[in-house]
C-alpha atoms as a PDB file:
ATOM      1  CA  UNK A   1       0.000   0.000   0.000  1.00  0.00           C
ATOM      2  CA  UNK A   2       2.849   2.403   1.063  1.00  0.00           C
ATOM      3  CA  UNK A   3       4.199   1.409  -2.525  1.00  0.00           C
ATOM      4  CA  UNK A   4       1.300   3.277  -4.077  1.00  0.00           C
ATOM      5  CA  UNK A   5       1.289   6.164  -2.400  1.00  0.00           C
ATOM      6  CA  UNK A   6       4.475   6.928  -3.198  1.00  0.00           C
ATOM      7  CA  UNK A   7       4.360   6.193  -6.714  1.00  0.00           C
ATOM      8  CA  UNK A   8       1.488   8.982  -6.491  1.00  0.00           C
ATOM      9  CA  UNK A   9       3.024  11.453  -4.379  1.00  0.00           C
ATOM     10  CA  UNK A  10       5.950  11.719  -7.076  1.00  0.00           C
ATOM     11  CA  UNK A  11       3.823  11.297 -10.330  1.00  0.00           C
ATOM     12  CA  UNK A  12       1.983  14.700  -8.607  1.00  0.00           C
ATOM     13  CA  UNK A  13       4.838  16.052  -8.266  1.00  0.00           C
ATOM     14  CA  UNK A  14       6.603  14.835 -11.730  1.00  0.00           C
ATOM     15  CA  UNK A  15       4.455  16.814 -13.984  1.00  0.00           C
ATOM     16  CA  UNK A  16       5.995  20.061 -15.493  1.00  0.00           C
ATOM     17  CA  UNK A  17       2.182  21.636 -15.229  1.00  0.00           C
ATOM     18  CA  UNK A  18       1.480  21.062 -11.911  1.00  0.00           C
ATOM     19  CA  UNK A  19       5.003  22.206 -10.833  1.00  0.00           C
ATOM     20  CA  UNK A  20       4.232  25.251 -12.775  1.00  0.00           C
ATOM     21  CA  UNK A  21       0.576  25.703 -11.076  1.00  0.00           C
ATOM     22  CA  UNK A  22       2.540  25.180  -7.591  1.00  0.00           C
ATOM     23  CA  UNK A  23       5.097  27.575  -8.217  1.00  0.00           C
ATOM     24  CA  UNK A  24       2.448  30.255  -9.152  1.00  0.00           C
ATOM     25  CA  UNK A  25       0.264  29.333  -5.733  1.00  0.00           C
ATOM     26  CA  UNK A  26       3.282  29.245  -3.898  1.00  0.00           C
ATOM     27  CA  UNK A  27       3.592  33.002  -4.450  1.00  0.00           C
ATOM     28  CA  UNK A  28      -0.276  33.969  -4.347  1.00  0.00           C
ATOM     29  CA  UNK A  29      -4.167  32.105  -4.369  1.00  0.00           C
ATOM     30  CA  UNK A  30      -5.888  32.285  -7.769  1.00  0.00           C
ATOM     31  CA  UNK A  31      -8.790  30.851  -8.993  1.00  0.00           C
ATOM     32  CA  UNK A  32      -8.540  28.805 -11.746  1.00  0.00           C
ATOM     33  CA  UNK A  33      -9.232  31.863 -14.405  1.00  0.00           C
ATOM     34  CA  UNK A  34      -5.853  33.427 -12.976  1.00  0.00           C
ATOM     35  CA  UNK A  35      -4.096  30.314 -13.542  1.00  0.00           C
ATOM     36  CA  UNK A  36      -5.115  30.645 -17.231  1.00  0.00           C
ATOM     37  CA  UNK A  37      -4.423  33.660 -18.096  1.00  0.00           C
ATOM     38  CA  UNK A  38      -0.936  33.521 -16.041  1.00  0.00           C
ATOM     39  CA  UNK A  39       0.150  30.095 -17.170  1.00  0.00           C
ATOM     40  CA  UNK A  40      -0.686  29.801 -20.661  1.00  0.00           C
ATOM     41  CA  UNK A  41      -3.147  26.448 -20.608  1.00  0.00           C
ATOM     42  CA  UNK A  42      -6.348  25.765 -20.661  1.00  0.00           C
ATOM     43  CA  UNK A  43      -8.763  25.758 -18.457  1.00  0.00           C
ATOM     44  CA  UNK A  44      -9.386  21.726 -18.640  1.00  0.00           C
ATOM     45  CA  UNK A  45      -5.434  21.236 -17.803  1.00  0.00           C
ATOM     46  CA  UNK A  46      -5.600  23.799 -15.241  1.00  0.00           C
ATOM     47  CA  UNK A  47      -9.136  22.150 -13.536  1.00  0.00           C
ATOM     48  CA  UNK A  48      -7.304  18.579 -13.862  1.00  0.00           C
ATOM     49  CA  UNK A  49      -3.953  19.204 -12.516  1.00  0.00           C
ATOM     50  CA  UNK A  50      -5.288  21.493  -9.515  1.00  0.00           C
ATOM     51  CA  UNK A  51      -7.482  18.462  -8.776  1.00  0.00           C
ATOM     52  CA  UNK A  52      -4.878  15.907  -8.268  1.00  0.00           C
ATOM     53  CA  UNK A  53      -2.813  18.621  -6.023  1.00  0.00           C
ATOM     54  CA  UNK A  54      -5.801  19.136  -4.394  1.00  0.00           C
ATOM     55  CA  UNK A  55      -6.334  15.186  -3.864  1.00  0.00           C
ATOM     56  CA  UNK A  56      -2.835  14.791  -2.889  1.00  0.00           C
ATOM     57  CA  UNK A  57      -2.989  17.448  -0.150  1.00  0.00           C
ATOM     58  CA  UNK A  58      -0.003  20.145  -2.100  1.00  0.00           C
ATOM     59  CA  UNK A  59      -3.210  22.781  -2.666  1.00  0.00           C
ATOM     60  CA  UNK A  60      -6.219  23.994  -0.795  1.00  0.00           C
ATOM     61  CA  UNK A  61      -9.727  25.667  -1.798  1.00  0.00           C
ATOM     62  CA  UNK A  62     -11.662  27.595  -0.823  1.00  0.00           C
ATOM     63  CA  UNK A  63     -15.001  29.859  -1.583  1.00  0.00           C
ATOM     64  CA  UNK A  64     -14.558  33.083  -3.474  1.00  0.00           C
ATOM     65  CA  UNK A  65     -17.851  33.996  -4.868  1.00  0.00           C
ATOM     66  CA  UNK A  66     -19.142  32.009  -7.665  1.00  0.00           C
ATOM     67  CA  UNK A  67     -15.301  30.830  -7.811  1.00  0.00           C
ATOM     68  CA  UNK A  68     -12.784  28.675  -6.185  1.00  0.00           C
ATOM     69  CA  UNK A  69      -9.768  30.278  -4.909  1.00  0.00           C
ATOM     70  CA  UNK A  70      -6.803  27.920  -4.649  1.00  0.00           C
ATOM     71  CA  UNK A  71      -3.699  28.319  -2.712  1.00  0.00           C
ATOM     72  CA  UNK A  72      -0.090  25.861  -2.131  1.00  0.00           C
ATOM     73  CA  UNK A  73      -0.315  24.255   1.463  1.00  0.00           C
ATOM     74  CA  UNK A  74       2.569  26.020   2.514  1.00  0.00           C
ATOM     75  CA  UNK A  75       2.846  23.681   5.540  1.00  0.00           C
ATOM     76  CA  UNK A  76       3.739  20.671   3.085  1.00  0.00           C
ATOM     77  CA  UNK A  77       5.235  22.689  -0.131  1.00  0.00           C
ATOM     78  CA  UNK A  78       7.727  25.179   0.944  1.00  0.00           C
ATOM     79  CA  UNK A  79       9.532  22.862   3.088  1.00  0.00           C
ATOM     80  CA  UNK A  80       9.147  19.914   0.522  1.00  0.00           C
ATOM     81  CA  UNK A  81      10.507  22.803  -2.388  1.00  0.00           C
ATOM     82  CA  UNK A  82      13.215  23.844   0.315  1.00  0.00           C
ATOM     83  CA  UNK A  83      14.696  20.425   0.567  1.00  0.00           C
ATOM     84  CA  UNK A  84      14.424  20.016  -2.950  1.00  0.00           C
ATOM     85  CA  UNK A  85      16.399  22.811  -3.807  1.00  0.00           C
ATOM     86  CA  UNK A  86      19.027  22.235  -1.202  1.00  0.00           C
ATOM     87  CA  UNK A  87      19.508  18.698  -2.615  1.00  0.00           C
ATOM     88  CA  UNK A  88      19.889  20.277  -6.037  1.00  0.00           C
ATOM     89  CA  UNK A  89      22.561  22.540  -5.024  1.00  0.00           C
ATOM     90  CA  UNK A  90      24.843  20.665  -2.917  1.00  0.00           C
ATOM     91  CA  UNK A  91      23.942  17.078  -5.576  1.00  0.00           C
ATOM     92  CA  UNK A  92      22.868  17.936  -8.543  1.00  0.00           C
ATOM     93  CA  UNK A  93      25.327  21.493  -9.819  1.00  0.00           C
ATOM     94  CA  UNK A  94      25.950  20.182 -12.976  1.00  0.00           C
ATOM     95  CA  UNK A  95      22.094  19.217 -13.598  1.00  0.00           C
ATOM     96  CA  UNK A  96      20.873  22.791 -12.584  1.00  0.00           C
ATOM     97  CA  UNK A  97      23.339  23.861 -15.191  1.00  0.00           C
ATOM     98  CA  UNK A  98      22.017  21.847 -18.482  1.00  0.00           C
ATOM     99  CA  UNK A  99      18.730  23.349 -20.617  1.00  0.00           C
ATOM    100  CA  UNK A 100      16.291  20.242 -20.579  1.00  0.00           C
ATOM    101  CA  UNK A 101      17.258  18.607 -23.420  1.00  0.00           C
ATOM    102  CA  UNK A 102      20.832  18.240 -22.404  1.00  0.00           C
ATOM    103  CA  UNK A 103      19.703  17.103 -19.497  1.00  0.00           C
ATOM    104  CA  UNK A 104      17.574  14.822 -20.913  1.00  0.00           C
ATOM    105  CA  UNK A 105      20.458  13.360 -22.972  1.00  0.00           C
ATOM    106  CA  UNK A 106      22.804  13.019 -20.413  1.00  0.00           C
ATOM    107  CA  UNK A 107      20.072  11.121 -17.872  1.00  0.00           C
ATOM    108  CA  UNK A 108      19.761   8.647 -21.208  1.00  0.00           C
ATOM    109  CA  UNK A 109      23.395   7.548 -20.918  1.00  0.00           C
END
């Protein structure tokens, strides 16, 4: 069972849009119309990907209006992002350095 839920916790996290919505919560609540606008998808990504954060505890909701305002659970994502950067500094220097594809390339060797 633990098995599972770890295989979820990082497929949440190993998707380049909901590390982008994340990001963007981490710094202020929007409602799903923000997002948009800000992010450059569509509404259907947006409303998918904010569900499974939302599922998977990394977001919260709440009431605004006729709309939902979501926000990062700070309690859970800035320390999780935290340790994530630290381990990329100190581990990973020549990682941080590549553009994606050459990173890409070199993780294929």
């Amino acid at each position: 069972m633990l098995k599972g839920a770890y295989n979820i916790f990082f497929e949440t996290l190993g998707n380049k849009n909901r590390l982008m919505i994340l990001g963007s919560l981490e710094k202020t609540p929007k409602t799903v119309g923000e997002l948009t606008k800000e992010l450059k998808l569509d509404q259907t990504t947006i409303s998918h990907n904010l569900r499974r954060l939302y599922v998977t505890g990394f977001v919260k909701a709440r009431k605004r209006g006729k709309n939902k305002l979501y926000e990062a659970n700070k309690k859970i994502v800035t320390p999780l992002l935290n340790l994530v950067n630290y381990h990329l500094r100190c581990n990973c220097s020549e990682l941080c350095r590549c553009r994606e594809n050459e990173l890409r390339e070199k993780l294929r060797r």
